[in-house]
Protein backbone atom coordinates (compact mmCIF):
# COMPACT_ATOMS: atom_id res chain seq x y z
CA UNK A 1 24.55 14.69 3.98
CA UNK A 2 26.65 11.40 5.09
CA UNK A 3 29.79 10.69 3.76
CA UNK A 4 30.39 7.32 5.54
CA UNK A 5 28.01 5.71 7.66
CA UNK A 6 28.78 3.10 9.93
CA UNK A 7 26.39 0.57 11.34
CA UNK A 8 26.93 -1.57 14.69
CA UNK A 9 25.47 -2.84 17.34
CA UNK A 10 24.32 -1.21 19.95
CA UNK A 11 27.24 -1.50 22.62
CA UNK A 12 29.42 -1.33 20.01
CA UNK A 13 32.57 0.91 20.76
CA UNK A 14 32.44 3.48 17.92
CA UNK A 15 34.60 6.65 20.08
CA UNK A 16 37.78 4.43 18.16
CA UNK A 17 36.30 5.91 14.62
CA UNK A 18 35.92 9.83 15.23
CA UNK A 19 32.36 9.88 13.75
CA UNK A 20 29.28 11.18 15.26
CA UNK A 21 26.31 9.83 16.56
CA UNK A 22 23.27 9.34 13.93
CA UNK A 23 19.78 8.47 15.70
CA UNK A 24 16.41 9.96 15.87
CA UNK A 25 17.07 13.39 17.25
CA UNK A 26 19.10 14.68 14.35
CA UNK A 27 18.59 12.79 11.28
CA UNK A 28 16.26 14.80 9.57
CA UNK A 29 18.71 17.77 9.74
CA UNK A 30 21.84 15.87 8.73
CA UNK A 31 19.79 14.22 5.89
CA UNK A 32 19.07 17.93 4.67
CA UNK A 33 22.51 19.38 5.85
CA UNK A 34 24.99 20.00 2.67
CA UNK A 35 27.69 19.30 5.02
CA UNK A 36 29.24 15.80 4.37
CA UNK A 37 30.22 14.32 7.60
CA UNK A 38 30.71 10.67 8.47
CA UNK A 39 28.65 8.93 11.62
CA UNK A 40 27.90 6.06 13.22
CA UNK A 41 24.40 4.07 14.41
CA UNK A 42 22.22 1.43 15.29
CA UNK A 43 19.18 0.05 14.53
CA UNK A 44 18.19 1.12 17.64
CA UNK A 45 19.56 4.50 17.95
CA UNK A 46 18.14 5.13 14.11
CA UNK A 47 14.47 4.17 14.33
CA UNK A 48 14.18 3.13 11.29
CA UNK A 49 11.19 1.21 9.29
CA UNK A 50 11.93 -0.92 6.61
CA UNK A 51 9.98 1.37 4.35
CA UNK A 52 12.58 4.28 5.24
CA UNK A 53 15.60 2.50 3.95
CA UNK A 54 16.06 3.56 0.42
CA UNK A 55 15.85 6.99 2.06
CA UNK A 56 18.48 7.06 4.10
CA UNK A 57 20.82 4.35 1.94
CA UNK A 58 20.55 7.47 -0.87
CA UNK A 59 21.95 10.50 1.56
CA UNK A 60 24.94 8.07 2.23
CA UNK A 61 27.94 7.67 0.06
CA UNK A 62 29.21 4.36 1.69
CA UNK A 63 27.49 2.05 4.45
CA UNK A 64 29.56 0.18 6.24
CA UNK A 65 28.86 -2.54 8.68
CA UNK A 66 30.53 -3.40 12.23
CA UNK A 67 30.52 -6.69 13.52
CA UNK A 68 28.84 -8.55 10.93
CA UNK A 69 28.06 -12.23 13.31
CA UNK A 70 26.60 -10.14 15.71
CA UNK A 71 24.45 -8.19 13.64
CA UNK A 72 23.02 -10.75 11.68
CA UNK A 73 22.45 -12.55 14.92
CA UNK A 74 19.67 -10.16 16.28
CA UNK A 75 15.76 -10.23 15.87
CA UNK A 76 14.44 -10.61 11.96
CA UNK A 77 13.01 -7.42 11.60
CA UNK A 78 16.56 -5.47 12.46
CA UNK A 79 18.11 -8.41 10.35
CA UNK A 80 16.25 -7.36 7.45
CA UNK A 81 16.23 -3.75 7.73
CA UNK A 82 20.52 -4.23 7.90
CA UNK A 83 19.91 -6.04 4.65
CA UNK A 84 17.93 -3.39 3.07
CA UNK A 85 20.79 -0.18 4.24
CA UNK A 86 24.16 -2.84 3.09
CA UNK A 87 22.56 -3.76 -0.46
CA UNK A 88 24.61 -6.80 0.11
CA UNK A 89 25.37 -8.27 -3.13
CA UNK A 90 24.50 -11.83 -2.03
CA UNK A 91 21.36 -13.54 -2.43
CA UNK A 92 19.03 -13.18 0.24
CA UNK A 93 15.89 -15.05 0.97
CA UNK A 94 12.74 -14.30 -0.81
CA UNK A 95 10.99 -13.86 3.43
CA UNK A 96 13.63 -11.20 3.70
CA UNK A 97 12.87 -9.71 1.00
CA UNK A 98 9.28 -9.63 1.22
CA UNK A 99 10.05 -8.34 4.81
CA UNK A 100 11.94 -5.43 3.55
CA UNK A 101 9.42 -4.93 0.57
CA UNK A 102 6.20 -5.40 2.75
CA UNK A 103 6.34 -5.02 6.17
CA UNK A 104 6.19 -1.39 6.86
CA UNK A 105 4.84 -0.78 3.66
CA UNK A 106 2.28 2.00 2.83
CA UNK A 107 1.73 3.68 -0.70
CA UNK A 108 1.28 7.16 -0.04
CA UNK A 109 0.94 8.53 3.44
CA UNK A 110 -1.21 11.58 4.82
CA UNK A 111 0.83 15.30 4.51
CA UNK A 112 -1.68 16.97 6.88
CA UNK A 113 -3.61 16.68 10.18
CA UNK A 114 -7.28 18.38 8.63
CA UNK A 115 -9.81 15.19 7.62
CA UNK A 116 -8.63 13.58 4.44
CA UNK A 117 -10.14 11.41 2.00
CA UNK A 118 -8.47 7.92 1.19
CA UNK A 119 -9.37 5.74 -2.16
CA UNK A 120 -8.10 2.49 -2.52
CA UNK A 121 -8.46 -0.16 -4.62
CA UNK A 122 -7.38 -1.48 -7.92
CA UNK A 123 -6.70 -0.37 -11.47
CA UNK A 124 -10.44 1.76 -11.17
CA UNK A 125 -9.07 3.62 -8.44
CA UNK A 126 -5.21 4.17 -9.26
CA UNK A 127 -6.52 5.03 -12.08
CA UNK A 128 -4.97 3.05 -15.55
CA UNK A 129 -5.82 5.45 -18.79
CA UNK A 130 -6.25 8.45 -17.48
CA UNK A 131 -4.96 11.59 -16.13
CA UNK A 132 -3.97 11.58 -12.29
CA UNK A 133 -6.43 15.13 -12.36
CA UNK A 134 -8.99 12.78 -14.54
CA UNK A 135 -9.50 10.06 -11.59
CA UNK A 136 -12.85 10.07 -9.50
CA UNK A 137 -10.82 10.41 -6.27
CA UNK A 138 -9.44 13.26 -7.48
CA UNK A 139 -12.20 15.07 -8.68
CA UNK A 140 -14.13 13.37 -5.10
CA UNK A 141 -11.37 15.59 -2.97
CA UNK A 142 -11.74 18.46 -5.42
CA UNK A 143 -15.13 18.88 -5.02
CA UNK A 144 -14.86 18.09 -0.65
CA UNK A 145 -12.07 20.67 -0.57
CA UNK A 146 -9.71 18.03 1.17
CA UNK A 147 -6.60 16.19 0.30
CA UNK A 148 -6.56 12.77 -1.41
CA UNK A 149 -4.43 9.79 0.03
CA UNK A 150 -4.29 7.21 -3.27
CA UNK A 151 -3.95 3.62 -1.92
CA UNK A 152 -3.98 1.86 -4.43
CA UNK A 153 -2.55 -0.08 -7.25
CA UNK A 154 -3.83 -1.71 -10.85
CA UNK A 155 -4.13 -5.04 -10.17
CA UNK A 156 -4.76 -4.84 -7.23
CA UNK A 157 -6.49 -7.81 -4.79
CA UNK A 158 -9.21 -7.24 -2.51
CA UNK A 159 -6.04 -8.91 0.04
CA UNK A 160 -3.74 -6.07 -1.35
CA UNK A 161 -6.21 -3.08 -0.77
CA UNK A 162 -7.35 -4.06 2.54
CA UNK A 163 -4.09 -4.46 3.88
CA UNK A 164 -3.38 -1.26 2.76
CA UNK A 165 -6.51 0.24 4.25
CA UNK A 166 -5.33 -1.05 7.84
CA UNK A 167 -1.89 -0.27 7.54
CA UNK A 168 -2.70 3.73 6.47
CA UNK A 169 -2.63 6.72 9.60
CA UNK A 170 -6.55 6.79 8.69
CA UNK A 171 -7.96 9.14 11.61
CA UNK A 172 -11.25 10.12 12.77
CA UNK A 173 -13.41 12.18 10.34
CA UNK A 174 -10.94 10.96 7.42
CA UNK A 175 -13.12 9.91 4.46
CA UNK A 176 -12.26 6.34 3.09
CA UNK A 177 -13.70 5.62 -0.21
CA UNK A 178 -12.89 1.16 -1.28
CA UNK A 179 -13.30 0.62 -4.53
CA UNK A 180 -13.95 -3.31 -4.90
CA UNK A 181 -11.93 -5.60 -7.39
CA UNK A 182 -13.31 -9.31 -8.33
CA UNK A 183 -12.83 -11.82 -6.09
CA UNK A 184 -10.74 -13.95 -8.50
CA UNK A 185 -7.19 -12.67 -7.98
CA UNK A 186 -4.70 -13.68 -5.70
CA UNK A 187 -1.05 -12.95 -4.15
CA UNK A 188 1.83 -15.17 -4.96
CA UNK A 189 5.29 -15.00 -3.98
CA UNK A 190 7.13 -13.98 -7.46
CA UNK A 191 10.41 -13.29 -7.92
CA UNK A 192 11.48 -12.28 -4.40
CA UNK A 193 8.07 -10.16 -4.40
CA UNK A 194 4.34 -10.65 -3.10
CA UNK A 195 2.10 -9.87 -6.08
CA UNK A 196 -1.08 -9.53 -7.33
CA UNK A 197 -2.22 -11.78 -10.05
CA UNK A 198 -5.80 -12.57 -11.75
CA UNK A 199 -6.52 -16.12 -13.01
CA UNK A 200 -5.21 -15.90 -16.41
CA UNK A 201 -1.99 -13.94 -15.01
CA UNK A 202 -1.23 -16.79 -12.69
CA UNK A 203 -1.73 -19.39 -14.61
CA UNK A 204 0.96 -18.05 -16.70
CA UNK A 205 3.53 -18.93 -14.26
CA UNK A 206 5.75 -21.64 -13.05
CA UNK A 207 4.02 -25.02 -12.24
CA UNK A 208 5.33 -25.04 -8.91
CA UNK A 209 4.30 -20.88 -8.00
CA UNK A 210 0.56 -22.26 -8.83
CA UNK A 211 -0.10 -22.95 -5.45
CA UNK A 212 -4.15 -22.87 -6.10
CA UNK A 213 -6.18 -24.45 -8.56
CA UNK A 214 -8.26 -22.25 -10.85
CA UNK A 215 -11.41 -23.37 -9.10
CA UNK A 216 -10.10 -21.77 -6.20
CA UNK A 217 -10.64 -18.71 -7.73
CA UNK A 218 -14.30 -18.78 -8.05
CA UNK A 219 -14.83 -20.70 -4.89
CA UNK A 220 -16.73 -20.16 -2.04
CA UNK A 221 -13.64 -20.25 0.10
CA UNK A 222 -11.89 -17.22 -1.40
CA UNK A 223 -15.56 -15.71 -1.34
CA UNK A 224 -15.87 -15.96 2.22
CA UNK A 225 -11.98 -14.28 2.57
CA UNK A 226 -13.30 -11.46 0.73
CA UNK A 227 -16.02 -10.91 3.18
CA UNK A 228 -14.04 -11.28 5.97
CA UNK A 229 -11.29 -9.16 4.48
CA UNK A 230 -14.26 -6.55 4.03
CA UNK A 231 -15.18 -6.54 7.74
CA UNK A 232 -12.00 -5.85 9.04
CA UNK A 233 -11.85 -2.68 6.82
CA UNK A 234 -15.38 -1.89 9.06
CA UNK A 235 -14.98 -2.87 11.95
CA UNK A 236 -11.16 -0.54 11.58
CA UNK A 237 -12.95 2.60 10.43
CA UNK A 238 -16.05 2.41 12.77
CA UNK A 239 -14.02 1.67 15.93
CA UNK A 240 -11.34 4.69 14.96
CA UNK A 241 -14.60 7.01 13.46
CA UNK A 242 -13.56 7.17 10.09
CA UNK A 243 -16.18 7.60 7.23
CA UNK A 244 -16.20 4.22 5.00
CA UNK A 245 -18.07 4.12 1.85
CA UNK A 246 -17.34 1.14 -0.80
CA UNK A 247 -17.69 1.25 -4.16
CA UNK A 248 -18.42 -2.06 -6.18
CA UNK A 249 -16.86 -1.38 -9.63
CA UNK A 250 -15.63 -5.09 -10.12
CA UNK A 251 -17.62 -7.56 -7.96
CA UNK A 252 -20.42 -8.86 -9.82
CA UNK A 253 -21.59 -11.65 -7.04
CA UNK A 254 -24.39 -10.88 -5.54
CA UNK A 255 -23.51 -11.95 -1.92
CA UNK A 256 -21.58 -8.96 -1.90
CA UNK A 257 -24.11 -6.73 -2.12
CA UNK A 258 -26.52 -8.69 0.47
CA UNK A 259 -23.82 -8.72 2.65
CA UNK A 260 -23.26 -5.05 2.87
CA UNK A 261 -26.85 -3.95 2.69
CA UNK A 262 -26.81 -6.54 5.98
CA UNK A 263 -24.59 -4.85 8.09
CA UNK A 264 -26.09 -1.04 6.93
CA UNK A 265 -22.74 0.02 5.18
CA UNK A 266 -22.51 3.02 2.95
CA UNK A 267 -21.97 1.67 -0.21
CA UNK A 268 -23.14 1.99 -4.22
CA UNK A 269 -22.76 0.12 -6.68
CA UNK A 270 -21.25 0.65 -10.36
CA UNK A 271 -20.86 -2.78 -11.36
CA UNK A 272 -23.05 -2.16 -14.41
CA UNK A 273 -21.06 1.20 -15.41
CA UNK A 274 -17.94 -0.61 -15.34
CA UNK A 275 -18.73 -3.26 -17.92
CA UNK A 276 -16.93 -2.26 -21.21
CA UNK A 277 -19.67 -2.68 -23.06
CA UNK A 278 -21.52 0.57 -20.83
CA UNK A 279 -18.52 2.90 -19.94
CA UNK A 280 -19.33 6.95 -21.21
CA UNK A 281 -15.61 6.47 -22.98
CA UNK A 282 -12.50 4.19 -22.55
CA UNK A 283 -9.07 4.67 -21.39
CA UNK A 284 -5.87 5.62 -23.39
CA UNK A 285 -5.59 1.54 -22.98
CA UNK A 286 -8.81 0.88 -24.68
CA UNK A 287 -9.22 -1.27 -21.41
CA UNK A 288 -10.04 0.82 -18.47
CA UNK A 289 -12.96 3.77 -17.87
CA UNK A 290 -12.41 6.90 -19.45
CA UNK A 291 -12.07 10.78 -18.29
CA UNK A 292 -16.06 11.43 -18.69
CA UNK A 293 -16.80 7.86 -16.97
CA UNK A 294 -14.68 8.76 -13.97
CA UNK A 295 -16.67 12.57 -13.99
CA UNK A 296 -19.78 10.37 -14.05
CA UNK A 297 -18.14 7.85 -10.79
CA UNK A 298 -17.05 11.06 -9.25
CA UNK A 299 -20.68 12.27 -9.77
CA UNK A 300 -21.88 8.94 -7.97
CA UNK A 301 -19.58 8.62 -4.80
CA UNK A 302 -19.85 12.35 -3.75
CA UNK A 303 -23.97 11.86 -3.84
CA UNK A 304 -23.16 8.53 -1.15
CA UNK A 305 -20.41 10.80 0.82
CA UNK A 306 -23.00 13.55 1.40
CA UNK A 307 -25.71 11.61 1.94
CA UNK A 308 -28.00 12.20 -1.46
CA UNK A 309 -28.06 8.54 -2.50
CA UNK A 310 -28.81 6.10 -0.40
């Protein structure tokens, strides 16, 4: 545990303050340690990524910082990260925040070295109105005998999940199952955070956040960024030997579909099952699919992953 932690530069003199060294080497024990000493550090010495912050700010009763001018003078990304450990009460901008929010930023992260299997995706995926033990990936890893990696988040873009996708420690022989949104929602800059928002979301904010017009939306423009969006995701897996197989739960253009049957990649698709109207059962929400729909997706994507449906 830390009582006082001090943060400087990195040629800062800190023998003057009696403390002792935090970096790399010994943080993880003095983070578990019950004995409260104080220490000093870098950005350098610590390592850290932005994502790691909240961490560290909680096993620390005070931070305090050490030559202020000089260390808001160095590159953004230690900038930011000084921002995130200080909690500075003043107003920072909304790219520094974003930077702290976003740039090392990965939902859940792999707990083992065997083959796992990642879902990502949207509100179909996460899942909204069910159990976490009711979701398809779930009952997907259940039935492959291998840990699940959950991605992703309801509401979810196809910008959001892809991002995600190449930011995870996805290795070769991992299992990634996408399960594709609509094209028609976007990220927006709102309220010092990058968000997801569908057409009637965003045109529920402030004049000057709607920074496309609803016929962007539907356009072929944000069309063709979906496609390309989806090609990264395959060209990542296949060059790193990852399994990809996408689901289409939400996508209900057909140049989805022709595209992916183009370039021979796994895929099904459950548009039609994930119409209201045809879902088994709903959600607690009365919105979303159900605890016997997401047996019946479960049922679906494990007949792709092992090859029984093609």
């Amino acid at each position: 545990m830390i009582g006082k932690l001090y943060i400087g530069p990195k040629d800062y003199d800190f023998t003057q303050l009696g403390t002792e060294l935090l970096n790399q080497d010994n943080y993880a024990s003095v983070t578990k340690s019950r004995k409260v000493n104080d220490y000093h550090t870098s950005v350098e010495d610590l390592g850290l990524k932005t994502n790691q912050c909240k961490k560290l700010f909680d096993n620390c009763d005070v931070i305090e910082l050490l030559e202020w001018d000089t260390l808001s003078s160095c590159d953004y990304p230690s900038y930011c990260i000084i921002l995130a450990l200080s909690e500075l009460g003043g107003p920072t901008s909304d790219l520094a925040k974003i930077y702290i929010t976003h740039s090392d930023f990965i939902r859940a992260e792999r707990t083992t070295d065997d083959p796992v299997l990642w879902t990502a995706g949207c509100s179909w995926t996460s899942a909204v109105g069910v159990e976490d033990q009711e979701r398809w990936g779930h009952l997907v890893a259940d039935k492959l005998n291998v840990d699940e990696v959950n991605i992703s988040k309801p509401g979810a873009s196809i910008w959001d999940a892809s991002d995600q996708i190449l930011r995870a420690d996805i290795r070769k022989d991992d299992t990634v199952v996408w399960g594709l949104t609509s094209t028609n929602r976007v990220e927006v800059v709102h309220e010092g955070e990058l968000k997801c928002f569908t057409i009637s979301e965003y045109l529920k904010l402030e004049t000057e956040k709607q920074y496309y017009t609803p016929d962007f939306f539907d356009s072929t423009t944000q069309k063709a960024k979906y496609i390309k969006q989806m090609q990264q995701v395959i060209n990542f897996c296949s060059k790193i030997g990852a399994k990809l197989h996408i689901v289409n739960f939400l996508e209900r253009d057909g140049i989805t579909i022709r595209y992916l049957r183009d370039k021979n990649v796994s895929y099904i698709d459950l548009s039609e099952q994930s119409k209201i109207d045809k879902m088994i059962d709903l959600g607690t929400d009365h919105e979303h699919p159900g605890p016997k729909q997401h047996q019946e997706y479960a049922k679906e994507i494990i007949k792709v992953i092992q090859g029984e449906r093609l």
